[in-house]
Protein backbone atom coordinates (compact mmCIF):
# COMPACT_ATOMS: atom_id res chain seq x y z
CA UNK A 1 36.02 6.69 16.03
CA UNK A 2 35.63 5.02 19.48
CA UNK A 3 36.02 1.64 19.90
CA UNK A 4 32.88 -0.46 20.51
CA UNK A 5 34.05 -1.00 24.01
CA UNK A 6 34.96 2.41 24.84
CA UNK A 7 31.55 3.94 23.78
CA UNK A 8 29.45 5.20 26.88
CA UNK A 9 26.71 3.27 28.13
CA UNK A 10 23.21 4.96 27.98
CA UNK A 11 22.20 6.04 31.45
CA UNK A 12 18.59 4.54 31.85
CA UNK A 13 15.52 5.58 34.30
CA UNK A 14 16.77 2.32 36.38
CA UNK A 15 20.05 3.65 36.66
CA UNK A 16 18.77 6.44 38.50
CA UNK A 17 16.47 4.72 40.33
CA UNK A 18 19.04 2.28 41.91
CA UNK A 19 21.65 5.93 42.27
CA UNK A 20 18.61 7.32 44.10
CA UNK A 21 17.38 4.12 46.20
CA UNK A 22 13.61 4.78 45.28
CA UNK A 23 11.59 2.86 42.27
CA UNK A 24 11.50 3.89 38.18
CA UNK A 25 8.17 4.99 38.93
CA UNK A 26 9.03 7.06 41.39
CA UNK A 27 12.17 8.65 39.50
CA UNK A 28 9.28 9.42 36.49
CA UNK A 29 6.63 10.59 38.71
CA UNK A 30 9.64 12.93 40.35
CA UNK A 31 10.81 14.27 36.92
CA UNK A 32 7.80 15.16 35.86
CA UNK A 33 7.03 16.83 38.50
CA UNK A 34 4.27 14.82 39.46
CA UNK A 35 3.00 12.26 42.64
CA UNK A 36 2.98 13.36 45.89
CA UNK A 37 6.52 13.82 47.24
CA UNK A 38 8.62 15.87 49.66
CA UNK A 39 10.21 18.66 48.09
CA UNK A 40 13.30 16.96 50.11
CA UNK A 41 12.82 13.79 48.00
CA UNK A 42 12.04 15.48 44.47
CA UNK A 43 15.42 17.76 44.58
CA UNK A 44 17.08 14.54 45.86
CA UNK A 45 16.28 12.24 42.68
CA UNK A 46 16.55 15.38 40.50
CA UNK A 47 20.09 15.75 41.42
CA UNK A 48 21.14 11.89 41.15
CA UNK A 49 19.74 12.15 37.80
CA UNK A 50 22.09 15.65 36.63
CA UNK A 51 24.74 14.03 38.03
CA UNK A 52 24.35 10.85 35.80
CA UNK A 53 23.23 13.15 33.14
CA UNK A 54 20.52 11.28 32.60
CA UNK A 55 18.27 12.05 29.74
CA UNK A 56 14.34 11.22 29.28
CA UNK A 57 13.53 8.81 26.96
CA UNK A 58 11.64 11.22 24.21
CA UNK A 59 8.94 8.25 23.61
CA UNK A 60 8.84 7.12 27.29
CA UNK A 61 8.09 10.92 28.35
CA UNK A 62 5.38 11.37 25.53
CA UNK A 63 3.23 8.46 26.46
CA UNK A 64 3.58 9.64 30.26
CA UNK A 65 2.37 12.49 29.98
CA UNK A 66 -0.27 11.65 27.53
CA UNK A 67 1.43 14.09 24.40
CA UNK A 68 0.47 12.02 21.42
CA UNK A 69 -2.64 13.73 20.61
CA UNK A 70 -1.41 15.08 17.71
CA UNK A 71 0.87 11.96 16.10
CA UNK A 72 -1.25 9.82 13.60
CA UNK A 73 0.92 6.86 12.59
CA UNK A 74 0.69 5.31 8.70
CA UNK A 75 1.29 1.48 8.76
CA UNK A 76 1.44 -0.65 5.62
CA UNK A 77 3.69 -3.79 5.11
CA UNK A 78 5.14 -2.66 1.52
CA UNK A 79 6.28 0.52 -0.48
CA UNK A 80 6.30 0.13 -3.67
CA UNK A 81 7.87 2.72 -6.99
CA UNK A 82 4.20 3.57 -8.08
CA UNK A 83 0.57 4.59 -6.66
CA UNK A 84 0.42 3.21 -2.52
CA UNK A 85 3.42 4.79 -2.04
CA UNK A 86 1.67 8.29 -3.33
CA UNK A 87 -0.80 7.51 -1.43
CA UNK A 88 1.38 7.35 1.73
CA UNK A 89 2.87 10.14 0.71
CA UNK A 90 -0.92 12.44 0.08
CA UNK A 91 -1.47 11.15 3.54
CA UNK A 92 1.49 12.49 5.56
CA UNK A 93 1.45 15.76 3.73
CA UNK A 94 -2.13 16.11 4.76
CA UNK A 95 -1.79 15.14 8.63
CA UNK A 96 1.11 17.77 8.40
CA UNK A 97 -0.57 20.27 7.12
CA UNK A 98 -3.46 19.25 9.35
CA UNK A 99 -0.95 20.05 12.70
CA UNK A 100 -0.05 16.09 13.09
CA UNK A 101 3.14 13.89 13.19
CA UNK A 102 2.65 11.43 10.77
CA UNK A 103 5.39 8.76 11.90
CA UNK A 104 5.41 6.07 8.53
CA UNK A 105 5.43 2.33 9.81
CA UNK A 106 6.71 -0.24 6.67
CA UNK A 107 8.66 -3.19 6.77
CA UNK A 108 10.35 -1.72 3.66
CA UNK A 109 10.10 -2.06 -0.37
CA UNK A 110 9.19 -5.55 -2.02
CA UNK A 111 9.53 -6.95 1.42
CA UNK A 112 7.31 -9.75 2.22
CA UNK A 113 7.03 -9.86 6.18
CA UNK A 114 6.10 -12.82 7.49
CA UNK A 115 3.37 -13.16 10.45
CA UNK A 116 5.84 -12.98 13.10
CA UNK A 117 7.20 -9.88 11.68
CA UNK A 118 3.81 -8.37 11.02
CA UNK A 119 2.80 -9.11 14.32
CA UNK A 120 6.14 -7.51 15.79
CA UNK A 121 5.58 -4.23 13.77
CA UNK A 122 2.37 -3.69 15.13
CA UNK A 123 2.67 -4.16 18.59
CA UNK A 124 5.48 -1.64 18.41
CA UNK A 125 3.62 0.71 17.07
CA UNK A 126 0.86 0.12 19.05
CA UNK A 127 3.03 0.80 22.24
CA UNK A 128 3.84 3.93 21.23
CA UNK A 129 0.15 4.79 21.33
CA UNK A 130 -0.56 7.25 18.41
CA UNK A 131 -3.55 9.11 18.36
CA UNK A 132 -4.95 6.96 15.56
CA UNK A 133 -3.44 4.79 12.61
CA UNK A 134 -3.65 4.71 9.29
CA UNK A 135 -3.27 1.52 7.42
CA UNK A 136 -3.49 -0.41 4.50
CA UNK A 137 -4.24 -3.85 5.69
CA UNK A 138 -3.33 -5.70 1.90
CA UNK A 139 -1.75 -8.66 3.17
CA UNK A 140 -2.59 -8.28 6.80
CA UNK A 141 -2.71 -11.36 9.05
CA UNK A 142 -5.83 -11.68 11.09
CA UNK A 143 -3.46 -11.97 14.03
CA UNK A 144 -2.59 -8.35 13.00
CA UNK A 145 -5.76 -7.02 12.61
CA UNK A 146 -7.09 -8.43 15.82
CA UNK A 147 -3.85 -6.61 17.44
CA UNK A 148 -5.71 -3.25 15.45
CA UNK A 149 -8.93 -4.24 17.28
CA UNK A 150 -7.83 -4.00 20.67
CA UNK A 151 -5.93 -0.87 19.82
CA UNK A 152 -9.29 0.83 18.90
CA UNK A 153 -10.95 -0.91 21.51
CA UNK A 154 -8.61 0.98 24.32
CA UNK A 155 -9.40 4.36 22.56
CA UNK A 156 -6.91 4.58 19.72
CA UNK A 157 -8.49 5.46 16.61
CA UNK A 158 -8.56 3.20 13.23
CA UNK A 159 -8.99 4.25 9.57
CA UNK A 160 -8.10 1.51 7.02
CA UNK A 161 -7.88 2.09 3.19
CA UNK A 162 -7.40 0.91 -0.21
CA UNK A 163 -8.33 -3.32 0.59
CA UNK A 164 -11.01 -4.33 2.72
CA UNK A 165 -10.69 -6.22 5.75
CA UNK A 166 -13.25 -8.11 8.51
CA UNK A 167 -12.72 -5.15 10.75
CA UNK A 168 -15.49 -3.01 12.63
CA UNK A 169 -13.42 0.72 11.61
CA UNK A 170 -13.90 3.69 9.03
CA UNK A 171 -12.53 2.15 5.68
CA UNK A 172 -11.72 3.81 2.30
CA UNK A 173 -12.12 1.10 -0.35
CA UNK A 174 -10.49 1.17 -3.84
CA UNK A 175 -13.03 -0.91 -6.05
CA UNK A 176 -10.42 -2.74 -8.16
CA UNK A 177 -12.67 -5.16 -9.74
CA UNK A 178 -15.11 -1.94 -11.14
CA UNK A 179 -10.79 -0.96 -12.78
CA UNK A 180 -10.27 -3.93 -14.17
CA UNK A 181 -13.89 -4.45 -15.65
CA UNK A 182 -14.14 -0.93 -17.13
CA UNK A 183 -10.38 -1.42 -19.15
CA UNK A 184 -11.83 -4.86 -20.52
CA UNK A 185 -14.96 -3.89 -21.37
CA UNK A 186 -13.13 -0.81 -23.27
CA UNK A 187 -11.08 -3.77 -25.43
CA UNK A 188 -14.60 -5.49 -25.90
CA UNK A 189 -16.42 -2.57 -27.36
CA UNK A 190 -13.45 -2.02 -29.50
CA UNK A 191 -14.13 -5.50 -31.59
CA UNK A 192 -11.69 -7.70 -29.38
CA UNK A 193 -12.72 -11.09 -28.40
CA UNK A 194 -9.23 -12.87 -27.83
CA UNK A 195 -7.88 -10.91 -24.16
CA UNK A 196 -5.65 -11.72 -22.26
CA UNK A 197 -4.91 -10.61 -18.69
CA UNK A 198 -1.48 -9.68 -17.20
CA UNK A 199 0.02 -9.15 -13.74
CA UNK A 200 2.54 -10.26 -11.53
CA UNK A 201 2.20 -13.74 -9.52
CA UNK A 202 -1.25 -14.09 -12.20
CA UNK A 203 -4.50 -12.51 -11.59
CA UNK A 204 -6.14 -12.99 -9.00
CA UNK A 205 -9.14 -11.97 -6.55
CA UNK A 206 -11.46 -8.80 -7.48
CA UNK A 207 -8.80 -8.18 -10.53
CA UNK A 208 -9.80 -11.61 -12.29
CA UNK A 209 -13.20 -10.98 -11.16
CA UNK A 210 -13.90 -7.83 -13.01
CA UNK A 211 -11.62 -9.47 -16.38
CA UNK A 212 -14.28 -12.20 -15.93
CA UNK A 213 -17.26 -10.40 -15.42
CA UNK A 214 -16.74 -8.33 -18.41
CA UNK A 215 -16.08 -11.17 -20.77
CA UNK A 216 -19.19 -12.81 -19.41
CA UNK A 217 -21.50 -10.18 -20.47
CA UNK A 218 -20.19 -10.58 -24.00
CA UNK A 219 -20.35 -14.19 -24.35
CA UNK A 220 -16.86 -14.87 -23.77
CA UNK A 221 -14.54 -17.61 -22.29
CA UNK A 222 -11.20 -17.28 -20.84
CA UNK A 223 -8.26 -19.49 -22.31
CA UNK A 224 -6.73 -20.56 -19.20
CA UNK A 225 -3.25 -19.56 -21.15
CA UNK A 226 -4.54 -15.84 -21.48
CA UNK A 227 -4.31 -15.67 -17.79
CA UNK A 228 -0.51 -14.74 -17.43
CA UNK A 229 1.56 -13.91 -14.22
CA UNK A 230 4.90 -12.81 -14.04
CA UNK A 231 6.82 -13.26 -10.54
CA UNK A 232 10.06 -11.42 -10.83
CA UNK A 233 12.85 -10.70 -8.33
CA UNK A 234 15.97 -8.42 -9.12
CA UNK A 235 19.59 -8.80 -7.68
CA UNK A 236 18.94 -6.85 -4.76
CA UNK A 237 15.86 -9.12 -3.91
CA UNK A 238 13.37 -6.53 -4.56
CA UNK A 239 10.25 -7.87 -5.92
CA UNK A 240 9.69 -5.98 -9.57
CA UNK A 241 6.61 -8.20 -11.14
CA UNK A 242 4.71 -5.21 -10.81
CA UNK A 243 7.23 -2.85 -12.95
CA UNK A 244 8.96 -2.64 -16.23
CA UNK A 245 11.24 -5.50 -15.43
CA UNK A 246 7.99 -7.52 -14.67
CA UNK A 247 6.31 -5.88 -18.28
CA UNK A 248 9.73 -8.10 -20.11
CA UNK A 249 8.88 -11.04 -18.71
CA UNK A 250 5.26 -11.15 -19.29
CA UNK A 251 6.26 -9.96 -23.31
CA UNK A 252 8.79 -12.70 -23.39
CA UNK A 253 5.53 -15.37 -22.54
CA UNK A 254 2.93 -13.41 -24.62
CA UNK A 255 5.76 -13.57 -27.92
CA UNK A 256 6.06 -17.85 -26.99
CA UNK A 257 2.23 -18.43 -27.14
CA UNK A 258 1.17 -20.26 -30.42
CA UNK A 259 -2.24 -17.97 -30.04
CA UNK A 260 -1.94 -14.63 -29.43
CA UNK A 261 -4.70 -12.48 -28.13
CA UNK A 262 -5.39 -9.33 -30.01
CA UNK A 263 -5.28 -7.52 -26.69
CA UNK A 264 -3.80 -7.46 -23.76
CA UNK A 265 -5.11 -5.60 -19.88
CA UNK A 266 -1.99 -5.14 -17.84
CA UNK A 267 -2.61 -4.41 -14.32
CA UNK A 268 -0.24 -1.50 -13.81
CA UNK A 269 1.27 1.02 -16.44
CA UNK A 270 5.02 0.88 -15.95
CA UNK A 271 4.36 -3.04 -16.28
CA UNK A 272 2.53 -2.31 -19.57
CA UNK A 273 5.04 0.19 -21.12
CA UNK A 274 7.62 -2.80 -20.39
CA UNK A 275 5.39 -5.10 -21.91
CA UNK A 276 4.70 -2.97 -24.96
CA UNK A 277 8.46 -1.82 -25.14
CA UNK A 278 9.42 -5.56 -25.46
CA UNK A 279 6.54 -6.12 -28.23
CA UNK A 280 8.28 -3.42 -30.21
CA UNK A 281 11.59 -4.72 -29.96
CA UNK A 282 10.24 -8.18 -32.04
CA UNK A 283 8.29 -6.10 -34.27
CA UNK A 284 4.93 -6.92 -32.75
CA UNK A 285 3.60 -3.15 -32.84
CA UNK A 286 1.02 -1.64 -30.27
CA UNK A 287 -1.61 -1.11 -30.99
CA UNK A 288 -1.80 -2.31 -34.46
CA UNK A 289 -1.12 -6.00 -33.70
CA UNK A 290 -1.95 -6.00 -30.28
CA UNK A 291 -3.63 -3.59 -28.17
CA UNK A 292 -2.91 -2.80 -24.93
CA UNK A 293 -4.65 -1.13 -21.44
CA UNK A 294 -2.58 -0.24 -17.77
CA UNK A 295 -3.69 1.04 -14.64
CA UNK A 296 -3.30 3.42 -12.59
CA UNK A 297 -2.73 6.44 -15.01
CA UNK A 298 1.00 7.02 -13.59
CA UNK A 299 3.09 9.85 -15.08
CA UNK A 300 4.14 7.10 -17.53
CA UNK A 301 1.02 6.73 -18.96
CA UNK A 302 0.98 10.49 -19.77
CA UNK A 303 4.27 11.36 -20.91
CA UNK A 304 5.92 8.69 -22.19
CA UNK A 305 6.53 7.55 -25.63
CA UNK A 306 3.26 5.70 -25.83
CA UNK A 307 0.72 7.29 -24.51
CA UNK A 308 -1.23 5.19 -22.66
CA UNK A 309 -4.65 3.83 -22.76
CA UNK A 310 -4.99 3.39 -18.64
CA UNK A 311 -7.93 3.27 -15.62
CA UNK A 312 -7.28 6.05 -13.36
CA UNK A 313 -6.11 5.18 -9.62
CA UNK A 314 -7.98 8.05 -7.72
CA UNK A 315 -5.16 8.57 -4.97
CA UNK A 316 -6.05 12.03 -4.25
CA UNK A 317 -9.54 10.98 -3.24
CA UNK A 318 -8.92 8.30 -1.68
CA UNK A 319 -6.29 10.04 0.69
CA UNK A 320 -8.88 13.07 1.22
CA UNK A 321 -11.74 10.66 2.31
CA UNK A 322 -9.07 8.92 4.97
CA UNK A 323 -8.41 12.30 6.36
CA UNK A 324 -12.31 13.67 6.07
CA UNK A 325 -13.29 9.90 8.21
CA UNK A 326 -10.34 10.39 10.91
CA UNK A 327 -11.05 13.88 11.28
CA UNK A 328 -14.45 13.37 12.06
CA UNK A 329 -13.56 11.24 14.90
CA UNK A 330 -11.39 13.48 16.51
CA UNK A 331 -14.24 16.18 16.50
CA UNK A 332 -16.18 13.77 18.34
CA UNK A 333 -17.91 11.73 15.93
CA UNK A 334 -18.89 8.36 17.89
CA UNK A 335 -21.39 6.79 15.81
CA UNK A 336 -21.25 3.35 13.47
CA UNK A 337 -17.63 2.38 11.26
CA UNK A 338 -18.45 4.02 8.02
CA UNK A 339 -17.26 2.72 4.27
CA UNK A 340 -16.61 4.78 1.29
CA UNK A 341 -16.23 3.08 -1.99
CA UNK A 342 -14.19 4.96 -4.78
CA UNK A 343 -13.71 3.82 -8.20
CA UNK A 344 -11.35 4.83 -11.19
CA UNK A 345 -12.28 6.11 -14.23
CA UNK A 346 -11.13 5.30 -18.38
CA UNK A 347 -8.80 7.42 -20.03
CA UNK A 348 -8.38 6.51 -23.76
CA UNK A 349 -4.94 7.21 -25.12
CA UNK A 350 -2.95 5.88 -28.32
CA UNK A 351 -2.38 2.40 -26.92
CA UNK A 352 -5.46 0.57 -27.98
CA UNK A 353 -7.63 0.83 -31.39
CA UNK A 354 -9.99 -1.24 -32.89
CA UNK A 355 -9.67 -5.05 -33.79
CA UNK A 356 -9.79 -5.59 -37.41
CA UNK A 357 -11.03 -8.93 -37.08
CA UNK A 358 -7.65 -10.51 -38.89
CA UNK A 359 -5.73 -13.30 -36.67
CA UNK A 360 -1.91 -11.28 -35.83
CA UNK A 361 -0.05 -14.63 -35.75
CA UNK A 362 -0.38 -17.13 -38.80
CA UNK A 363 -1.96 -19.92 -36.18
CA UNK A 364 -4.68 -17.77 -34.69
CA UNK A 365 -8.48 -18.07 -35.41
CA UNK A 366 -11.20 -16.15 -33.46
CA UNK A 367 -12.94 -17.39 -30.85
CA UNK A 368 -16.81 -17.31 -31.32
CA UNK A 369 -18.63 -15.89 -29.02
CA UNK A 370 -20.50 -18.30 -26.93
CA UNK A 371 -17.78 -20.62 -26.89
């Protein structure tokens, strides 16, 4: 191995340009074999720059001469173990197969980037000047999505997915409210009236609004206690509320409450096969003392031990819409930003059952509805 200082500096455009005596534009213009030149002065700068064995910047040469037609960038602030990164995934294999480079843009797993960093991230990308981007603006600063305004705005093409944001571009929404209401309104047609909602940080947004809208319609009111979060960080500093690890902690509060609720809507499935794992572990057994519904309908849900009562996360069609709106631009469609709406659907599994109207802790009583 060299040693830091004996490692050979990078010959750069301006190196040849100060070799050559002429400007970096002109050394581009020259290598390119563009501008209007002498043939004199075109072999001259071509030779400085053999001799210095200078080598074109690959993303310098592709935005001079205009070859990122075909390179659709994906931009989102967070992977994750579970469902946006498939979705990330659907989407690159598509704008392969479709003839594109699909570059991915992330600030990394569990990683909260602040607005600086956002704002940093973008702007690179946006220098690079992609054909269009893909993103998933959850978390998005407005400073951000301003900086994706004026990138469509100087002909770059926008298509945004799975959150909605103030923006005037082709969106692909995922109606999580519609999820959450159709897995609580599954526990309320089963007999349960005590329900308790589960997710990392504590629900919030179109989430809570679909657990409340579905309690409404039967009468219901929410104990404020019912309304757990779980905000868990592991020893690498990878934020894991969302997954098994965050499924423990939320069992650990459920098993402390002096009222249980009979059932319990967990807003992803590897969080809920924690959660239900945990249960079993103190004897509380799903779904005979407590019943319990995930999202998502992961691989998990299907083939693990418990098999999962779950509301589908539709990545497939969600990723085919994104393509079917982007494509559409490129073939010249120039008319008004369009929105598509998708929605999950219930798939019924082993994980919940009826309520048999008995308390499952000695200090619980029902709650009548009404109350």
């Amino acid at each position: 191995m060299p040693k830091i200082n004996e490692i050979k500096k990078r010959i750069t455009i301006s190196d040849v340009a100060e070799a050559a005596g002429v400007t970096k534009s002109t050394v581009s213009l020259a290598l390119a074999d563009k501008g209007n030149f002498s043939p004199k002065t075109r072999s001259a700068i071509k030779r400085v720059a053999r001799r210095l064995n200078y080598e074109p910047n690959p993303h310098a040469r592709r935005l001079s001469t205009r070859r990122f037609d075909k390179t659709v960038a994906l931009f989102t602030l967070s992977l994750d173990l579970s469902v946006a990164t498939k979705k990330l995934q659907l989407l690159q294999s598509l704008l392969v197969s479709a003839g594109f480079e699909a570059p991915l843009h992330a600030s990394g797993c569990g990683v909260h980037a602040t607005p600086p960093e956002q704002m940093t991230l973008m702007k690179t990308l946006c220098r690079q000047q992609p054909r269009a981007i893909v993103c998933n603006v959850h978390n998005l600063v407005p400073d951000v999505l301003s900086e994706l305004e004026r990138y469509q705005s100087e002909g770059g093409y926008v298509v945004c997915y799975d959150y909605y944001a103030d923006l005037a571009v082709d969106k692909v929404l995922f109606d999580r409210e519609d999820n959450t209401y159709q897995a609580v309104r599954h526990l309320l047609e089963l007999g349960h009236r005590d329900i308790a909602i589960a997710t990392s940080g504590g629900p919030v947004g179109a989430r809570l609004a679909g657990f409340l809208r579905a309690l409404e319609e039967f009468g219901i009111v929410p104990r404020d206690e019912w309304l757990m979060g779980s905000e868990v960080i592991d020893n690498v500093g990878i934020h894991s509320g969302l997954y098994e690890l965050g499924g423990v902690r939320l069992a650990a509060d459920f098993l402390k409450l002096k009222k249980r609720p009979t059932a319990v809507c967990l807003l992803d499935d590897y969080t809920a096969v924690g959660f239900a794992a945990e249960l079993g572990r103190a004897g509380v057994r799903v779904p005979q003392d407590v019943s319990v519904v995930g999202h998502d309908d992961s691989p998990i849900a299907r083939y693990g031990h418990l098999l999962l009562t779950t509301v589908t996360h539709p990545v497939a069609e969600i990723a085919n819409n994104v393509m079917e709106l982007l494509q559409s631009r490129m073939d010249g469609y120039e008319g008004p930003p369009r929105e598509i709406t998708v929605r999950g659907k219930l798939v019924v599994r082993q994980s919940t059952m009826p309520c048999n109207g008995l308390p499952n802790t000695e200090t619980q009583t029902p709650i009548p509805i009404g109350v």
